[in-house]
PDB file of N, CA and C in Angstrom:
ATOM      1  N   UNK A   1      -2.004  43.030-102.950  1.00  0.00           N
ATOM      2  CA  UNK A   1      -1.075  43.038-101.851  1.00  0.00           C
ATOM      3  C   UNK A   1      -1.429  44.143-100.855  1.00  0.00           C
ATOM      4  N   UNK A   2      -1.724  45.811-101.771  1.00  0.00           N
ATOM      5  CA  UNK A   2      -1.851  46.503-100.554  1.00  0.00           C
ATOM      6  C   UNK A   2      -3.255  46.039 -99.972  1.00  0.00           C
ATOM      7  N   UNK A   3      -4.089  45.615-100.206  1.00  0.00           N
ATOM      8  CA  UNK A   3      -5.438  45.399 -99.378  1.00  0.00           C
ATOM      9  C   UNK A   3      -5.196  44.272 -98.276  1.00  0.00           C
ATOM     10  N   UNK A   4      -4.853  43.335 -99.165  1.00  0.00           N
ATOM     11  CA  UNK A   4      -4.507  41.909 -97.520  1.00  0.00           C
ATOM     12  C   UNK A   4      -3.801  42.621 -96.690  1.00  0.00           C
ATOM     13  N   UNK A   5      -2.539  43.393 -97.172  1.00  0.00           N
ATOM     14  CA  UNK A   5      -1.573  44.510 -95.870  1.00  0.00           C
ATOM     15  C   UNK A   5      -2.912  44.585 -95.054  1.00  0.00           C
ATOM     16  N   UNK A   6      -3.740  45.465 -95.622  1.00  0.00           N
ATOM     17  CA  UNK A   6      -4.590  46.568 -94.852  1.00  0.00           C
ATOM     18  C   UNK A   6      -5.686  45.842 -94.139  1.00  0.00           C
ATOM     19  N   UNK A   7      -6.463  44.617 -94.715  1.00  0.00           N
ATOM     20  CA  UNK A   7      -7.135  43.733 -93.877  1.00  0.00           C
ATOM     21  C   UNK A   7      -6.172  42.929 -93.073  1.00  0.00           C
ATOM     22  N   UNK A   8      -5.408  42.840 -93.234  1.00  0.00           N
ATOM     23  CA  UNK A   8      -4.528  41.990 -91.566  1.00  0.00           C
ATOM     24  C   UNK A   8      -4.262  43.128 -90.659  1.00  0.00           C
ATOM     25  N   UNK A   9      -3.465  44.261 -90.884  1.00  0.00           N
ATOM     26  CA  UNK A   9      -3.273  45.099 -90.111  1.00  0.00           C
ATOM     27  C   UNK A   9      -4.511  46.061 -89.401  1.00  0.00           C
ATOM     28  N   UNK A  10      -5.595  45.666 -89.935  1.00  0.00           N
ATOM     29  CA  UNK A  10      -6.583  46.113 -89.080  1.00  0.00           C
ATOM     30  C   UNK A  10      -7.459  44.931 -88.352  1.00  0.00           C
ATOM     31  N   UNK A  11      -7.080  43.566 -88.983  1.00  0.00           N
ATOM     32  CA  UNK A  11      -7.799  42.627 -87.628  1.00  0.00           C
ATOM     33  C   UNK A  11      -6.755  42.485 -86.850  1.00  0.00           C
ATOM     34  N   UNK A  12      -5.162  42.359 -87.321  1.00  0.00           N
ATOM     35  CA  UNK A  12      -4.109  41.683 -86.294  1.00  0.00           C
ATOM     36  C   UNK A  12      -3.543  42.190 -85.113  1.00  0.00           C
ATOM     37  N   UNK A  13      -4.012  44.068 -85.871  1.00  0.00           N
ATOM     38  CA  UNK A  13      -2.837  45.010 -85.276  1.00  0.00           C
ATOM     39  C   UNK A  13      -1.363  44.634 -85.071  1.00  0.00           C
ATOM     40  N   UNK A  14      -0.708  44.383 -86.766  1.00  0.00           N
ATOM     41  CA  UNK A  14       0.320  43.968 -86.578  1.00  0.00           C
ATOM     42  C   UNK A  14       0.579  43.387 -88.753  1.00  0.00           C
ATOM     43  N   UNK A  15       1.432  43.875 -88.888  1.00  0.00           N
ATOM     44  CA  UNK A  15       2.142  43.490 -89.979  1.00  0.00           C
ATOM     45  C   UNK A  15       2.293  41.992 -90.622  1.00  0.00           C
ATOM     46  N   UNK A  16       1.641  41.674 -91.605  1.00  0.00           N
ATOM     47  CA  UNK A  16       1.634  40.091 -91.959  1.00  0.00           C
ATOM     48  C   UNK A  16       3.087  39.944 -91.792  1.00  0.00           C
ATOM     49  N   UNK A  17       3.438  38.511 -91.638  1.00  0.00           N
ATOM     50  CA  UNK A  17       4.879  37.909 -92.005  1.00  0.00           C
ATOM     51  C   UNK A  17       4.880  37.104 -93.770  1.00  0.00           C
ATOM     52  N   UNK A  18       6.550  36.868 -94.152  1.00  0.00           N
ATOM     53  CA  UNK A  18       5.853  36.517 -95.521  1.00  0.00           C
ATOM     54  C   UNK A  18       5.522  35.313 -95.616  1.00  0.00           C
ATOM     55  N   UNK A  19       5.528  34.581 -94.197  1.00  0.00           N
ATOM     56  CA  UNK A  19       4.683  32.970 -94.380  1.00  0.00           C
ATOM     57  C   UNK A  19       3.427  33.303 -94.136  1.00  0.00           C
ATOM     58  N   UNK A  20       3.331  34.541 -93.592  1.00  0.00           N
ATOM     59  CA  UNK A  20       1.421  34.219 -93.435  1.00  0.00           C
ATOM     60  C   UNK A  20       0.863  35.106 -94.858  1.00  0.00           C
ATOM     61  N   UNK A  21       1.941  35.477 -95.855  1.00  0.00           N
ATOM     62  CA  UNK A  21       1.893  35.171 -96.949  1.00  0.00           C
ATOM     63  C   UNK A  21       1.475  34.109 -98.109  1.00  0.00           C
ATOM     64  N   UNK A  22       2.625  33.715 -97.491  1.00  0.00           N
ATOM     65  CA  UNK A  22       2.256  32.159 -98.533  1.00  0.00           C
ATOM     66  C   UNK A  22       1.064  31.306 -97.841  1.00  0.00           C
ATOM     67  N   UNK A  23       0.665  31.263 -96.414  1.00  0.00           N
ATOM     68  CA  UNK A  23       0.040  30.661 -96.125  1.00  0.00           C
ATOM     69  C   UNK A  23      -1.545  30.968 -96.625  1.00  0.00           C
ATOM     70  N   UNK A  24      -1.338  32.419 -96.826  1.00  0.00           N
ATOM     71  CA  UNK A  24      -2.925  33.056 -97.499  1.00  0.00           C
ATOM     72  C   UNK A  24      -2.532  32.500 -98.967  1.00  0.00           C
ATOM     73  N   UNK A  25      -1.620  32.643 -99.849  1.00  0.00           N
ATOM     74  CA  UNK A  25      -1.649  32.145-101.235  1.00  0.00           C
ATOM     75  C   UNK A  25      -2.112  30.813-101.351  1.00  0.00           C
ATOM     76  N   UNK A  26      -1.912  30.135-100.178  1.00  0.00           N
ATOM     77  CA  UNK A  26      -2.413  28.290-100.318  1.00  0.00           C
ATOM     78  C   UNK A  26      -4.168  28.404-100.144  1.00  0.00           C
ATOM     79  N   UNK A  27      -4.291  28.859 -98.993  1.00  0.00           N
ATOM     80  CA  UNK A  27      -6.018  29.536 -98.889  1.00  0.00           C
ATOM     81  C   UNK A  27      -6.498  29.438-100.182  1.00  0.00           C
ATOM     82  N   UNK A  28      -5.910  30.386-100.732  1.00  0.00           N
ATOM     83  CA  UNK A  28      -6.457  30.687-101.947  1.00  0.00           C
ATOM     84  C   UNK A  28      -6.520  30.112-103.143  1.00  0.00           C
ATOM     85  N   UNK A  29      -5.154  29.229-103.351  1.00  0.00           N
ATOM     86  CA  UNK A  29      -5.253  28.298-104.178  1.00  0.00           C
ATOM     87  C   UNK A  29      -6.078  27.046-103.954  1.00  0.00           C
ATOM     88  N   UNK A  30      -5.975  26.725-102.787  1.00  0.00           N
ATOM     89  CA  UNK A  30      -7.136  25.385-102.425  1.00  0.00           C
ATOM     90  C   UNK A  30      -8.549  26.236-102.990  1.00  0.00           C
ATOM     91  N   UNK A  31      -9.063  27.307-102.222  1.00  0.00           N
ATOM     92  CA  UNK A  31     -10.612  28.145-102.675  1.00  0.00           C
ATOM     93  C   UNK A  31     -10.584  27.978-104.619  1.00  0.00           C
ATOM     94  N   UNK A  32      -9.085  28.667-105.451  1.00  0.00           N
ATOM     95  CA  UNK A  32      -9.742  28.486-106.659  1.00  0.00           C
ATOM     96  C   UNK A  32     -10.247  27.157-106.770  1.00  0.00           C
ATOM     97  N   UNK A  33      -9.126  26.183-106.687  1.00  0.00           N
ATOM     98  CA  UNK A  33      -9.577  25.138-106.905  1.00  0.00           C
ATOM     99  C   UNK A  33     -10.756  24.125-106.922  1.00  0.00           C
ATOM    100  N   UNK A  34     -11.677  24.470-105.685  1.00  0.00           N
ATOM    101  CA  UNK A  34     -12.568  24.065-105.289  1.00  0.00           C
ATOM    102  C   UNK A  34     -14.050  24.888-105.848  1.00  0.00           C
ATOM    103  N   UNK A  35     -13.265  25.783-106.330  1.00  0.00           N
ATOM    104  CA  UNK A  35     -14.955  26.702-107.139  1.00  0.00           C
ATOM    105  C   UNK A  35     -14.973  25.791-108.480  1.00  0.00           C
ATOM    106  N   UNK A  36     -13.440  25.378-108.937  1.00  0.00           N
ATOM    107  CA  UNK A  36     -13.571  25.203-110.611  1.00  0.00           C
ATOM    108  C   UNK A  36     -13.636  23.361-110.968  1.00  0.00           C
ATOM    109  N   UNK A  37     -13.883  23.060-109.462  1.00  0.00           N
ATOM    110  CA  UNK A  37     -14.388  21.134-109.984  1.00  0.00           C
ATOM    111  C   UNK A  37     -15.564  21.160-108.909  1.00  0.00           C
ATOM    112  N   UNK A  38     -16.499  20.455-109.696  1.00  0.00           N
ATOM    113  CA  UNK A  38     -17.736  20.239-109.208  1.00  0.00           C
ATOM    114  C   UNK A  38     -18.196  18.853-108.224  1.00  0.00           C
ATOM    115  N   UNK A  39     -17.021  18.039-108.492  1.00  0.00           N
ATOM    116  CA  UNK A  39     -16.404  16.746-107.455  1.00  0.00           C
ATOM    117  C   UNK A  39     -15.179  16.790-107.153  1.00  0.00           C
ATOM    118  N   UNK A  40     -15.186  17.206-105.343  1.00  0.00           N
ATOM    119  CA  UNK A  40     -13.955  17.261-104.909  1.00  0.00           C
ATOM    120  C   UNK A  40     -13.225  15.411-104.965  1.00  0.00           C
ATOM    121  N   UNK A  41     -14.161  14.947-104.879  1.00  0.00           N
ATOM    122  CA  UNK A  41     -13.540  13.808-104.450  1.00  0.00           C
ATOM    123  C   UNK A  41     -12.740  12.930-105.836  1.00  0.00           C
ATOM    124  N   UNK A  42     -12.792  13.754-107.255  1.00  0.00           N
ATOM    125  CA  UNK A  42     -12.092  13.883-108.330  1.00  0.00           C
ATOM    126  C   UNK A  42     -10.576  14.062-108.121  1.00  0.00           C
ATOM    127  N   UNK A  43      -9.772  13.392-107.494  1.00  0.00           N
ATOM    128  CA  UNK A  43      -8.281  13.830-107.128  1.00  0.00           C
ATOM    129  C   UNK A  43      -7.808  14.476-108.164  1.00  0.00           C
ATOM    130  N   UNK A  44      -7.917  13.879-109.290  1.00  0.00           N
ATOM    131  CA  UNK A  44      -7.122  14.114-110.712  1.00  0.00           C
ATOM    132  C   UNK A  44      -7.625  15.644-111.294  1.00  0.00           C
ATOM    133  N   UNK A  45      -9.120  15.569-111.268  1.00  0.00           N
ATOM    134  CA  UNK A  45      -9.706  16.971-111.640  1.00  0.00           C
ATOM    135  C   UNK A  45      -9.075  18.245-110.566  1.00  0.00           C
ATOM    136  N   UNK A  46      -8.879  17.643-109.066  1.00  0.00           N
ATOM    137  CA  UNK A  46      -8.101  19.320-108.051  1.00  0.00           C
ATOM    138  C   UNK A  46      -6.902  18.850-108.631  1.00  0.00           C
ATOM    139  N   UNK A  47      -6.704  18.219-108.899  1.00  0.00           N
ATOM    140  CA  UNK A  47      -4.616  18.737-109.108  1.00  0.00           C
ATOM    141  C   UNK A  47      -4.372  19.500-110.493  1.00  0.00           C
ATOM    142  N   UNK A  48      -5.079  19.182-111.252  1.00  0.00           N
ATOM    143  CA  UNK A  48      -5.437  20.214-112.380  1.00  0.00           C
ATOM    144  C   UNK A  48      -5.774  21.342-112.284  1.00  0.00           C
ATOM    145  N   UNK A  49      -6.827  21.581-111.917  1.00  0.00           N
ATOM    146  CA  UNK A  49      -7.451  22.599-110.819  1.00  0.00           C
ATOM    147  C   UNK A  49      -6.174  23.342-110.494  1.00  0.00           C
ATOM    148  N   UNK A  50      -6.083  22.898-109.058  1.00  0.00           N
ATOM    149  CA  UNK A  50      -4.390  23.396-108.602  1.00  0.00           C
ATOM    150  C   UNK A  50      -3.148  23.672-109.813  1.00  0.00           C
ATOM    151  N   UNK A  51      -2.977  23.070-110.610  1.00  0.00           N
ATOM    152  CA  UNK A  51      -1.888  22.983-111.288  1.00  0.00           C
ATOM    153  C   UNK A  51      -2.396  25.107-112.160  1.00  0.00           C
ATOM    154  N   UNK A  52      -3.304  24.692-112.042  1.00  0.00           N
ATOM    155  CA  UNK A  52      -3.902  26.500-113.140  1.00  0.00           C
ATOM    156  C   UNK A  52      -3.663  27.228-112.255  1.00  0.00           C
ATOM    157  N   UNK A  53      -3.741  27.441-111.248  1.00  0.00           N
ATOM    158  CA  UNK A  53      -3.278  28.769-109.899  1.00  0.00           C
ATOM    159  C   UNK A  53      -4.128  29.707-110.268  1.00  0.00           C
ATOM    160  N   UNK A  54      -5.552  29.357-110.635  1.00  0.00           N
ATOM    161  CA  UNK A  54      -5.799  30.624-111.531  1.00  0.00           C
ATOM    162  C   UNK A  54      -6.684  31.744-110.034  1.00  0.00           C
ATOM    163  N   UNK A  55      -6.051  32.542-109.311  1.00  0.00           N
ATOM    164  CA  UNK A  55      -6.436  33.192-108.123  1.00  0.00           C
ATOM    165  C   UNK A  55      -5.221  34.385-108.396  1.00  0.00           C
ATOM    166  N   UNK A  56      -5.982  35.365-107.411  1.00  0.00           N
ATOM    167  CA  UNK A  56      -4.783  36.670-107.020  1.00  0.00           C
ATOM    168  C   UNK A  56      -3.878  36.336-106.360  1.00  0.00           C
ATOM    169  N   UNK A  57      -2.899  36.169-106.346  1.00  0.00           N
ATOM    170  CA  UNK A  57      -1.845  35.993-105.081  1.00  0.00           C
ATOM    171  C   UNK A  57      -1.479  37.291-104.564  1.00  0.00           C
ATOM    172  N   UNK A  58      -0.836  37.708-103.216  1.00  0.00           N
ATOM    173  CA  UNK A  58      -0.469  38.820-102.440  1.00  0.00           C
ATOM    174  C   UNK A  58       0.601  38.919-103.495  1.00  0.00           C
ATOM    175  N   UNK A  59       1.282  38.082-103.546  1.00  0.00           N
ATOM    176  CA  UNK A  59       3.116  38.166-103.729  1.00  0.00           C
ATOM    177  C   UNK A  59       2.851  38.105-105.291  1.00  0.00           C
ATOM    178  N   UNK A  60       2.082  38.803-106.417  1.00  0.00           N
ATOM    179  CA  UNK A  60       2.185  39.214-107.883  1.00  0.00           C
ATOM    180  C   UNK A  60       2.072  37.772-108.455  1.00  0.00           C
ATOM    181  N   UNK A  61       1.884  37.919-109.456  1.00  0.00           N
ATOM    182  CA  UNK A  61       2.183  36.744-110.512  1.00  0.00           C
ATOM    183  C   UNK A  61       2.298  35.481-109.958  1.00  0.00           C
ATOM    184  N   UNK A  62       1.612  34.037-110.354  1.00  0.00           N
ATOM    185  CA  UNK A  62       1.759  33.190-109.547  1.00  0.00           C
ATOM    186  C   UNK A  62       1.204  32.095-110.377  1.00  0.00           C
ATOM    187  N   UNK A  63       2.631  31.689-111.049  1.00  0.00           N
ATOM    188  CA  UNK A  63       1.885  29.706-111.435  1.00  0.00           C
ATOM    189  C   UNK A  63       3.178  28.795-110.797  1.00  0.00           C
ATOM    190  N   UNK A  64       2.825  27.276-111.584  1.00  0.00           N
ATOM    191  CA  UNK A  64       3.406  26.717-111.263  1.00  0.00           C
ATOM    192  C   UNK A  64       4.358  25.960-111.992  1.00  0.00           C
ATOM    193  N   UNK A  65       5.665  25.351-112.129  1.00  0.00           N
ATOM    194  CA  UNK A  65       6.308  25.233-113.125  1.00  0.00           C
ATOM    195  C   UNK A  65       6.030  23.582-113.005  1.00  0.00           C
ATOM    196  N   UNK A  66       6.134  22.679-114.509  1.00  0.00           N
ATOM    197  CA  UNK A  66       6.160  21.350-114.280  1.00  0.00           C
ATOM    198  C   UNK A  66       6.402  20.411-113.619  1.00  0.00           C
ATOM    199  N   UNK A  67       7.282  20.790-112.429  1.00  0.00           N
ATOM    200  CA  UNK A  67       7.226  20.243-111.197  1.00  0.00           C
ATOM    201  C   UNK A  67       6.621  20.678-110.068  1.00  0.00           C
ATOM    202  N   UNK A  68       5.817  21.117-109.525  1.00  0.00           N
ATOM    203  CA  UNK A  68       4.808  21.862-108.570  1.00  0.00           C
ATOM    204  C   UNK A  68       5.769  22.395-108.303  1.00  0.00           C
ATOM    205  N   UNK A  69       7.092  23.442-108.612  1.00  0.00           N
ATOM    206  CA  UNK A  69       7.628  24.195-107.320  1.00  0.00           C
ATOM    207  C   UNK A  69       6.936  25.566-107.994  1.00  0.00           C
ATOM    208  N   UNK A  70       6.428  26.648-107.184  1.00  0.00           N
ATOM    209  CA  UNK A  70       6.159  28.224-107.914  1.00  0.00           C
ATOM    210  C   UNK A  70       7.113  28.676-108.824  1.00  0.00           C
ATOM    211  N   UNK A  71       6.995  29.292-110.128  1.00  0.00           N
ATOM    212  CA  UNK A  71       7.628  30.092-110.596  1.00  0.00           C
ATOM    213  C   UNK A  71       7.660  31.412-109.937  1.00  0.00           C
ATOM    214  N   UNK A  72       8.196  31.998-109.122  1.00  0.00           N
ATOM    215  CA  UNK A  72       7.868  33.329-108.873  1.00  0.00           C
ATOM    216  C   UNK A  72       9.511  33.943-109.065  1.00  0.00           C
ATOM    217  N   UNK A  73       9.104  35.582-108.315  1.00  0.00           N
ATOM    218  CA  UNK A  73      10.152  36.346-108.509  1.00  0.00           C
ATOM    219  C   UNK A  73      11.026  36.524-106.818  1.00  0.00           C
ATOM    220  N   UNK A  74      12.261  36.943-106.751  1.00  0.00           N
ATOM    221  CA  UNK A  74      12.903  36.876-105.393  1.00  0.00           C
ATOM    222  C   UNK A  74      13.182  38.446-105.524  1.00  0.00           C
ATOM    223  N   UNK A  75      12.509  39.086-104.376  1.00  0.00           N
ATOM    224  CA  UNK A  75      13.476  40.290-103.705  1.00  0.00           C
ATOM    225  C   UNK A  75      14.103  40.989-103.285  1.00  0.00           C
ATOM    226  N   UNK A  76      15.156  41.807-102.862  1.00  0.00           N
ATOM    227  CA  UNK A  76      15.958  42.600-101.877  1.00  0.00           C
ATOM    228  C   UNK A  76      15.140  43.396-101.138  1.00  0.00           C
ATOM    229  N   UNK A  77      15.203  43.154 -99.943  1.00  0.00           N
ATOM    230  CA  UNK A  77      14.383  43.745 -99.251  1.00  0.00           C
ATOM    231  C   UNK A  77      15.392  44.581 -98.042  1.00  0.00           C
ATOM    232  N   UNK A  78      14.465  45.027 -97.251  1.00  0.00           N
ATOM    233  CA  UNK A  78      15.627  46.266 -96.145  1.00  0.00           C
ATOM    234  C   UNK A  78      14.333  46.228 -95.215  1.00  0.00           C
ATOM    235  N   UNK A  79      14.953  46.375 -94.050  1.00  0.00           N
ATOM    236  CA  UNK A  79      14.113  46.407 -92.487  1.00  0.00           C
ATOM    237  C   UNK A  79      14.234  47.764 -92.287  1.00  0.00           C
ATOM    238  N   UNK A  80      12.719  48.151 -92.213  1.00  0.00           N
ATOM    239  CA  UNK A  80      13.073  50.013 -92.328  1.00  0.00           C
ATOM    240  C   UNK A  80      12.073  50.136 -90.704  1.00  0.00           C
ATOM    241  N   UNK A  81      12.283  51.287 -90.513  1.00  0.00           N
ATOM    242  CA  UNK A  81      11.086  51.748 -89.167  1.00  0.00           C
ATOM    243  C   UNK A  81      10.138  52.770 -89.714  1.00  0.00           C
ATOM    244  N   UNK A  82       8.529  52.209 -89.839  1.00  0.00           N
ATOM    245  CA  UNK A  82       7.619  52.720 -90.068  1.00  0.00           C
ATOM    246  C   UNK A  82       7.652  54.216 -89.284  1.00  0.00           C
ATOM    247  N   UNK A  83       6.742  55.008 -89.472  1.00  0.00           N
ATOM    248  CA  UNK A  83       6.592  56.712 -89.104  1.00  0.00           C
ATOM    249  C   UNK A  83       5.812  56.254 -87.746  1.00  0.00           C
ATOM    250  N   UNK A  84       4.704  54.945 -87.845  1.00  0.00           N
ATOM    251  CA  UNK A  84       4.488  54.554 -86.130  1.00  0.00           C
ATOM    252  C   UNK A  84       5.375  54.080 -85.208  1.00  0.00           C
ATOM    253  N   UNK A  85       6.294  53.844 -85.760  1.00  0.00           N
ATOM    254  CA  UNK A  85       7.725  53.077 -85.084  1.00  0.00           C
ATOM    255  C   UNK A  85       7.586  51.735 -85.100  1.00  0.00           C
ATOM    256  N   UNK A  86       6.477  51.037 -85.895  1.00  0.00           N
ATOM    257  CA  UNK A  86       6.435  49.738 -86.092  1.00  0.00           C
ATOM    258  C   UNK A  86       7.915  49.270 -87.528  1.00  0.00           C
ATOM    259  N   UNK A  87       8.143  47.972 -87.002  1.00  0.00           N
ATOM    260  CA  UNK A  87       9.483  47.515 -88.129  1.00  0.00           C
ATOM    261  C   UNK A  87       8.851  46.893 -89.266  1.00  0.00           C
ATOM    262  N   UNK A  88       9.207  46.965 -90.512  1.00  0.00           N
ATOM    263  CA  UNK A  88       8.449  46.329 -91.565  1.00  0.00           C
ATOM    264  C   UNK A  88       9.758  46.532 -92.510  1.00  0.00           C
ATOM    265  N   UNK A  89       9.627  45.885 -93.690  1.00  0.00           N
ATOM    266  CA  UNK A  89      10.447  45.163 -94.669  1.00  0.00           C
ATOM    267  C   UNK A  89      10.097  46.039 -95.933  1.00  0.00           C
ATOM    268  N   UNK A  90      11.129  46.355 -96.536  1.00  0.00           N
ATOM    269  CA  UNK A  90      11.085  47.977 -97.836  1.00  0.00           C
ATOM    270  C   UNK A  90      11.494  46.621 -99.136  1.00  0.00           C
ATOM    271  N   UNK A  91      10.845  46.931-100.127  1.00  0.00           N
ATOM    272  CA  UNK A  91      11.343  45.709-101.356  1.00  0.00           C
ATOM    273  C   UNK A  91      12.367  46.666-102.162  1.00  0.00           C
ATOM    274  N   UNK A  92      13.146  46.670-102.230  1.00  0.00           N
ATOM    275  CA  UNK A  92      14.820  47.642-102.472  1.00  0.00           C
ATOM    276  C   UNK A  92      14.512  47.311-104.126  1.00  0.00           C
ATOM    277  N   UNK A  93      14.438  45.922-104.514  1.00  0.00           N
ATOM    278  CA  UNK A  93      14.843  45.850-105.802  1.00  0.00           C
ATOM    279  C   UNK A  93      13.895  43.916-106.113  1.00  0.00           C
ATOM    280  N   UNK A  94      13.536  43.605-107.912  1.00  0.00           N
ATOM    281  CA  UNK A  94      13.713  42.660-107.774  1.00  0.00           C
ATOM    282  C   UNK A  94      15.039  41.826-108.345  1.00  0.00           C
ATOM    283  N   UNK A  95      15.486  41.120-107.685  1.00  0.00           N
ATOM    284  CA  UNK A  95      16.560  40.189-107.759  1.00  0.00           C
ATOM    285  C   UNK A  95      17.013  39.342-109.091  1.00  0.00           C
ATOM    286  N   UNK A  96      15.601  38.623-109.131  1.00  0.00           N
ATOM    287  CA  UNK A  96      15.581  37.385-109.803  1.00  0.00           C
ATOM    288  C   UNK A  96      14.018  37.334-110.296  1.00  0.00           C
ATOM    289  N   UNK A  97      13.420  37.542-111.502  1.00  0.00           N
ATOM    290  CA  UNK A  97      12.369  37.412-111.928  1.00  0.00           C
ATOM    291  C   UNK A  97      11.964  36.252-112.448  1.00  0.00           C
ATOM    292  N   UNK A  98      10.629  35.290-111.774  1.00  0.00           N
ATOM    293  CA  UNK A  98      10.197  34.229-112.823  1.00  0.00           C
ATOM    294  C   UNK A  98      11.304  33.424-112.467  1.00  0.00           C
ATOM    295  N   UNK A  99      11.667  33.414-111.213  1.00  0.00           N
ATOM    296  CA  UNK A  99      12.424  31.833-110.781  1.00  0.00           C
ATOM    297  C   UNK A  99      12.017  30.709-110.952  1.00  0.00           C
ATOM    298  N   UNK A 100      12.675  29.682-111.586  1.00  0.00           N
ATOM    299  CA  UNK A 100      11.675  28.719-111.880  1.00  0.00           C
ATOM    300  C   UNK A 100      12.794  27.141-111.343  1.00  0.00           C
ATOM    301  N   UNK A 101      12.909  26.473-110.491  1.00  0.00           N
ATOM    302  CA  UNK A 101      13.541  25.144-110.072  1.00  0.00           C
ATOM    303  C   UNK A 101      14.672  24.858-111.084  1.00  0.00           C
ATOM    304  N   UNK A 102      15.688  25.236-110.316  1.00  0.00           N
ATOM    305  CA  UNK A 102      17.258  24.081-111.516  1.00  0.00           C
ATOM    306  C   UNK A 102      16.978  23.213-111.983  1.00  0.00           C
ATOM    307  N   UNK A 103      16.060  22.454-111.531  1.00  0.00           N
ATOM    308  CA  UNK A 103      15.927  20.683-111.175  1.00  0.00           C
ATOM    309  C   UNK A 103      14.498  20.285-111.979  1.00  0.00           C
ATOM    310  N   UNK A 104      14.085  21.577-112.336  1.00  0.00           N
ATOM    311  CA  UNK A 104      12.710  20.970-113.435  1.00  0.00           C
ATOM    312  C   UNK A 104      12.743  20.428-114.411  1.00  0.00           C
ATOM    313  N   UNK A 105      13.607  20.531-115.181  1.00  0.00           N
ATOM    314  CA  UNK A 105      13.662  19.389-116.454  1.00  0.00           C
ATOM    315  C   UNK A 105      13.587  18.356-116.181  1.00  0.00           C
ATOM    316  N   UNK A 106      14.399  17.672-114.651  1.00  0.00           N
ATOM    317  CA  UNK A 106      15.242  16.323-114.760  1.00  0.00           C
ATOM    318  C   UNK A 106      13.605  15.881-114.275  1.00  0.00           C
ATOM    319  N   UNK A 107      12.419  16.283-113.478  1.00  0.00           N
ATOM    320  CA  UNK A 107      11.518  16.047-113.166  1.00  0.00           C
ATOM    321  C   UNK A 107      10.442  15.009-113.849  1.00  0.00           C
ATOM    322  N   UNK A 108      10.393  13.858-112.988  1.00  0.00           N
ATOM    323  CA  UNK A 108       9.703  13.287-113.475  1.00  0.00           C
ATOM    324  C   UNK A 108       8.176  13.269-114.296  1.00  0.00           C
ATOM    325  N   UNK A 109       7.738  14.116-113.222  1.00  0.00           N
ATOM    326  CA  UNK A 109       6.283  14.831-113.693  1.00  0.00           C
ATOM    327  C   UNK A 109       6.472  15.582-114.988  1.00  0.00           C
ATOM    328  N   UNK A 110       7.137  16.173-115.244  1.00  0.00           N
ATOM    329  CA  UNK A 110       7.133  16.847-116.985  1.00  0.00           C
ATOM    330  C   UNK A 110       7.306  15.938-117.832  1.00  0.00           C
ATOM    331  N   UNK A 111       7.711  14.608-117.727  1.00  0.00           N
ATOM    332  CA  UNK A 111       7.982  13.721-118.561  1.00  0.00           C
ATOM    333  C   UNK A 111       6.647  12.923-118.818  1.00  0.00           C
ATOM    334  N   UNK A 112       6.189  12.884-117.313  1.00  0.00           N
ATOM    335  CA  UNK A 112       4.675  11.552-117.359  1.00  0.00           C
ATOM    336  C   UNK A 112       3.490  12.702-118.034  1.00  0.00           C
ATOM    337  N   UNK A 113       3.653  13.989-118.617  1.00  0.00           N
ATOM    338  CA  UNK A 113       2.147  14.640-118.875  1.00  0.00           C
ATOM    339  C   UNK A 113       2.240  14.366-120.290  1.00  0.00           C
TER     340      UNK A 113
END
């Protein structure tokens, strides 16, 4: 996390947002994916692939629960003013660890594997 901070804020001049967060975690999950099948055109082999998340994510810890939604964790966060006077987001506390979908059991996909 602190390095992507530090490579965006020195090409962007400017503080990632947390979609250009997630949008680097997809980057990255498409890249594992594509190192660990040797035929993309294998649909079944990338969704497997994909289904392992096996990459760094910015945002810690990162799979996926039996229904493709992320298991991850939720934060409290606070809008503080940097010492440059730039605005950025303080993580206060975590909330909710290893969130994982209400709705995953009833999921069809855990049933068809």
């Amino acid at each position: 996390n602190k390095k992507y901070v530090a490579d965006f804020k020195a090409k962007y001049k400017t503080s990632p947002s947390f979609y250009g967060a997630q949008s680097y975690d997809a980057a990255m999950l498409i890249d594992s994916a594509v190192k660990q099948v040797k035929d993309l055109s294998n649909k079944a082999a990338v969704q497997k692939a994909m289904e392992k998340a096996s990459f760094k994510s910015v945002r810690g810890g990162f799979k996926f629960g039996n229904n493709h939604i992320p298991i991850q964790n939720f934060y409290l966060q606070e809008a503080v003013k940097a010492a440059d006077g730039s605005i950025g987001l303080k993580t206060m506390a975590t909330i909710v660890k290893d969130s994982q979908d209400r709705f995953h059991g009833e999921c069809k996909m855990a049933s068809a594997k």
